[in-house]
C-alpha atoms as a PDB file:
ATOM      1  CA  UNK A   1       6.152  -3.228  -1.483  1.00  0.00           C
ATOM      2  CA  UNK A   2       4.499  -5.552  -3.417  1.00  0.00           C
ATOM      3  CA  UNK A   3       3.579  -4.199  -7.051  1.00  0.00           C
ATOM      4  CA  UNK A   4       0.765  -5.768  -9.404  1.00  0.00           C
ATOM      5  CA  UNK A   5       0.663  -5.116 -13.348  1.00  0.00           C
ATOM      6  CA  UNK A   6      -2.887  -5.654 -13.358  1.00  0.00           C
ATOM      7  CA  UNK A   7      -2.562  -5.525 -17.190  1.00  0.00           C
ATOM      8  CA  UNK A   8      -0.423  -8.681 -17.362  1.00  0.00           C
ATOM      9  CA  UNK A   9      -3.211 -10.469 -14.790  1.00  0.00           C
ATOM     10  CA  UNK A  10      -6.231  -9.461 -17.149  1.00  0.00           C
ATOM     11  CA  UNK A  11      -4.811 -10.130 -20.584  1.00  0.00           C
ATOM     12  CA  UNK A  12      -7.403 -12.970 -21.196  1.00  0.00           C
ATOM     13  CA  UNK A  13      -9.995 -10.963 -19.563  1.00  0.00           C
ATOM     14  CA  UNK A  14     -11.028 -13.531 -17.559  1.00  0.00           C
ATOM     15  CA  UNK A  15     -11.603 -11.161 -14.828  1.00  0.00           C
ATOM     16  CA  UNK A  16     -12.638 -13.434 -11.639  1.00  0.00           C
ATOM     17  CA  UNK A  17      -9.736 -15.365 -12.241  1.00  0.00           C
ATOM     18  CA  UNK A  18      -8.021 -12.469 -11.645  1.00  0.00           C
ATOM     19  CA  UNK A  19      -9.590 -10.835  -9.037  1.00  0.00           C
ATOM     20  CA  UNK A  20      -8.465 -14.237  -7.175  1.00  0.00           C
ATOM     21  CA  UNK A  21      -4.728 -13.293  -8.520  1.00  0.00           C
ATOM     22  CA  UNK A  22      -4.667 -10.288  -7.088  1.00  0.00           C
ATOM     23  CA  UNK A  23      -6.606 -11.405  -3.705  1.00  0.00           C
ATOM     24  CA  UNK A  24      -4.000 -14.202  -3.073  1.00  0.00           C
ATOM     25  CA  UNK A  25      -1.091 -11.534  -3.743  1.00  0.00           C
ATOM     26  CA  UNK A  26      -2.566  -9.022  -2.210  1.00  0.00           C
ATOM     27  CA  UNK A  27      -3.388 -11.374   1.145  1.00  0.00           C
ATOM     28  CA  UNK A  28       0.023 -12.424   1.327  1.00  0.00           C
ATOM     29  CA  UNK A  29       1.058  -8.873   1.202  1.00  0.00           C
ATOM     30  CA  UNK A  30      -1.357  -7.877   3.806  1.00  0.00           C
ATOM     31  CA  UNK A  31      -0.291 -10.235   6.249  1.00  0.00           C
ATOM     32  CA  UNK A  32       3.079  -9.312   6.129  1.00  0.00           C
ATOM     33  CA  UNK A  33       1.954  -5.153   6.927  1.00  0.00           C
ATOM     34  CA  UNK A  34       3.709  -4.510   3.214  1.00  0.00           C
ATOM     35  CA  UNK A  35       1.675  -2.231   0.871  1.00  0.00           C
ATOM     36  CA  UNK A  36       0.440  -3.205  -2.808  1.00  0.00           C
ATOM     37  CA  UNK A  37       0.912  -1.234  -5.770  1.00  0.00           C
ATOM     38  CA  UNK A  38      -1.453  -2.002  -8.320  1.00  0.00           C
ATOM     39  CA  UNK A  39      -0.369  -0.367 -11.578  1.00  0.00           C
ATOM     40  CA  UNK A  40      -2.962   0.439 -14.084  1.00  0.00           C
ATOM     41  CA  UNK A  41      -1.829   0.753 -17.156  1.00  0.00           C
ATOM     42  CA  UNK A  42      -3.265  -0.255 -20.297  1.00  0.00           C
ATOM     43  CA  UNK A  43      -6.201  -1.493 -18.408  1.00  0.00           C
ATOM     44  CA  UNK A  44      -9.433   0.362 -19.887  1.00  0.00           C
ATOM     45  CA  UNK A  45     -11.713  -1.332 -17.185  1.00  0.00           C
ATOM     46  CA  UNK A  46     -12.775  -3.788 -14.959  1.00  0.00           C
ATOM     47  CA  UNK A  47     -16.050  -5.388 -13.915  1.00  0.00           C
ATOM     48  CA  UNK A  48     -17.636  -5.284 -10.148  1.00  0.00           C
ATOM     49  CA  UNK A  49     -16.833  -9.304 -10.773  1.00  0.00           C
ATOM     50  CA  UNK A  50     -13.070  -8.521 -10.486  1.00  0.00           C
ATOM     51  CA  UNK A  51     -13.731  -6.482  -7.711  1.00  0.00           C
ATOM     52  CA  UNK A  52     -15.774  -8.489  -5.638  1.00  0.00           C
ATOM     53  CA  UNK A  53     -12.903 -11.500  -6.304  1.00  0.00           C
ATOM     54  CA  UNK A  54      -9.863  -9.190  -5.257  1.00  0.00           C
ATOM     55  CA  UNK A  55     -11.365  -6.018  -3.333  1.00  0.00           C
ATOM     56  CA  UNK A  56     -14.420  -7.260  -1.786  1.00  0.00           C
ATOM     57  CA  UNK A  57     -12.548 -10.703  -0.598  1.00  0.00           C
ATOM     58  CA  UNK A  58      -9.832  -8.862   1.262  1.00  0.00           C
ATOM     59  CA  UNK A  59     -12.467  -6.111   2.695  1.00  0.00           C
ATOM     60  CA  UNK A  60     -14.562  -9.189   4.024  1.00  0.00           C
ATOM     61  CA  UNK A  61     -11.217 -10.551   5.405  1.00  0.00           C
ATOM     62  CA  UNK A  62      -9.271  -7.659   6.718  1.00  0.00           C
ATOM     63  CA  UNK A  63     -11.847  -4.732   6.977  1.00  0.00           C
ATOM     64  CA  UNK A  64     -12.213  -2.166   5.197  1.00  0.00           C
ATOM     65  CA  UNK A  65     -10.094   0.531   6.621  1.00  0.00           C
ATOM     66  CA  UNK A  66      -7.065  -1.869   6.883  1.00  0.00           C
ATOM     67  CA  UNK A  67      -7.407  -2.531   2.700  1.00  0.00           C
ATOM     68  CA  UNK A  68      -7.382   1.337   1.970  1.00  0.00           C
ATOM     69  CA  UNK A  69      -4.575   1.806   4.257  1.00  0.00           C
ATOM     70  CA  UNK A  70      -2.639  -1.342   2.302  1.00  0.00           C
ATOM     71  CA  UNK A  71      -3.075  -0.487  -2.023  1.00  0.00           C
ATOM     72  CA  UNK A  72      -1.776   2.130  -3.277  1.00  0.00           C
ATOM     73  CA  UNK A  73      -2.527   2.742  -7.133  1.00  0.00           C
ATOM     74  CA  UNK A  74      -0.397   4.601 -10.378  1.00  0.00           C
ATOM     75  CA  UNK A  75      -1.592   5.065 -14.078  1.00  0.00           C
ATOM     76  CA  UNK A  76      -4.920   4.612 -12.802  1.00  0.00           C
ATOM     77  CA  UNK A  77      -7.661   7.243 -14.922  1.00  0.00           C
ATOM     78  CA  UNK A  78     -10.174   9.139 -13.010  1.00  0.00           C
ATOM     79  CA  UNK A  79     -12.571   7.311 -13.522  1.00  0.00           C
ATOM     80  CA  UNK A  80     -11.091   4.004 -12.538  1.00  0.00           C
ATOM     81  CA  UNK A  81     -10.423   6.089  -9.101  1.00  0.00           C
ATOM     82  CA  UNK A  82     -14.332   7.087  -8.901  1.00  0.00           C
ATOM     83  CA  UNK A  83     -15.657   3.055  -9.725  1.00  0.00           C
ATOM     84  CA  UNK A  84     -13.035   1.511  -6.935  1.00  0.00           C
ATOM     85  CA  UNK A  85     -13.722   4.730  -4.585  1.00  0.00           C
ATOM     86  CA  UNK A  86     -17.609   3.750  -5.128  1.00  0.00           C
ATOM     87  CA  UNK A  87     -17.301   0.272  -4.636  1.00  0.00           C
ATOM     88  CA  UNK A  88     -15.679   0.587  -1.308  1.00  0.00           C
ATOM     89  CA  UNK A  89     -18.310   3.489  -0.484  1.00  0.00           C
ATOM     90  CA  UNK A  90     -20.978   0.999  -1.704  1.00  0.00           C
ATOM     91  CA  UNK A  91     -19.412  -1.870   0.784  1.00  0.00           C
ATOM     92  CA  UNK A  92     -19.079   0.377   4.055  1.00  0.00           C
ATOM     93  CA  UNK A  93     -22.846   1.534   3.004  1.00  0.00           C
ATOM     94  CA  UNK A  94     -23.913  -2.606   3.299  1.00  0.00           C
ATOM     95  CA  UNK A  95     -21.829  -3.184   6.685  1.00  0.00           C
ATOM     96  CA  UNK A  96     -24.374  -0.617   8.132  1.00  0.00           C
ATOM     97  CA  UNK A  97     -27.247  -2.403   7.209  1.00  0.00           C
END
């Protein structure tokens, strides 16, 4: 299990920078079947831009069903849960276009 203090990768709030943190740890993780742990604490938010650098990289790369199956999330707010669960609604919704 590969855990991810996403505080510690967004401290300078450069946030595609570390969407492309967490997509290379998270690919590595992937490819070796292990799950990721992101941890959420202290982090208020995060911008689609993050998410289309981590999430939306590894959905375009591994699928969609495969990336829910491998993160697994704690200290995470509700409504950090209803953005990500959105975004990957939002992605599945353009794959059907």
């Amino acid at each position: 299990m590969e855990t991810i203090l996403l505080s510690d990768i967004l401290k300078d709030k450069d946030y595609s920078n570390g969407g492309t943190v967490v997509y290379s740890i998270a690919q590595r993780a992937i490819l070796q079947n292990d799950v990721i742990v992101i941890d959420m604490k202290n982090v208020d938010s995060f911008p689609t831009v993050f998410m289309n650098t981590s999430f939306g990289e590894l959905m375009d790369e591994f699928g969609v069903d495969k990336i829910k199956k491998s993160f697994r999330f704690k200290n995470i707010l509700k409504t950090q849960v209803e953005r990500i669960s959105k975004y990957f609604s939002d992605y599945e919704s353009m794959l059907k276009v």
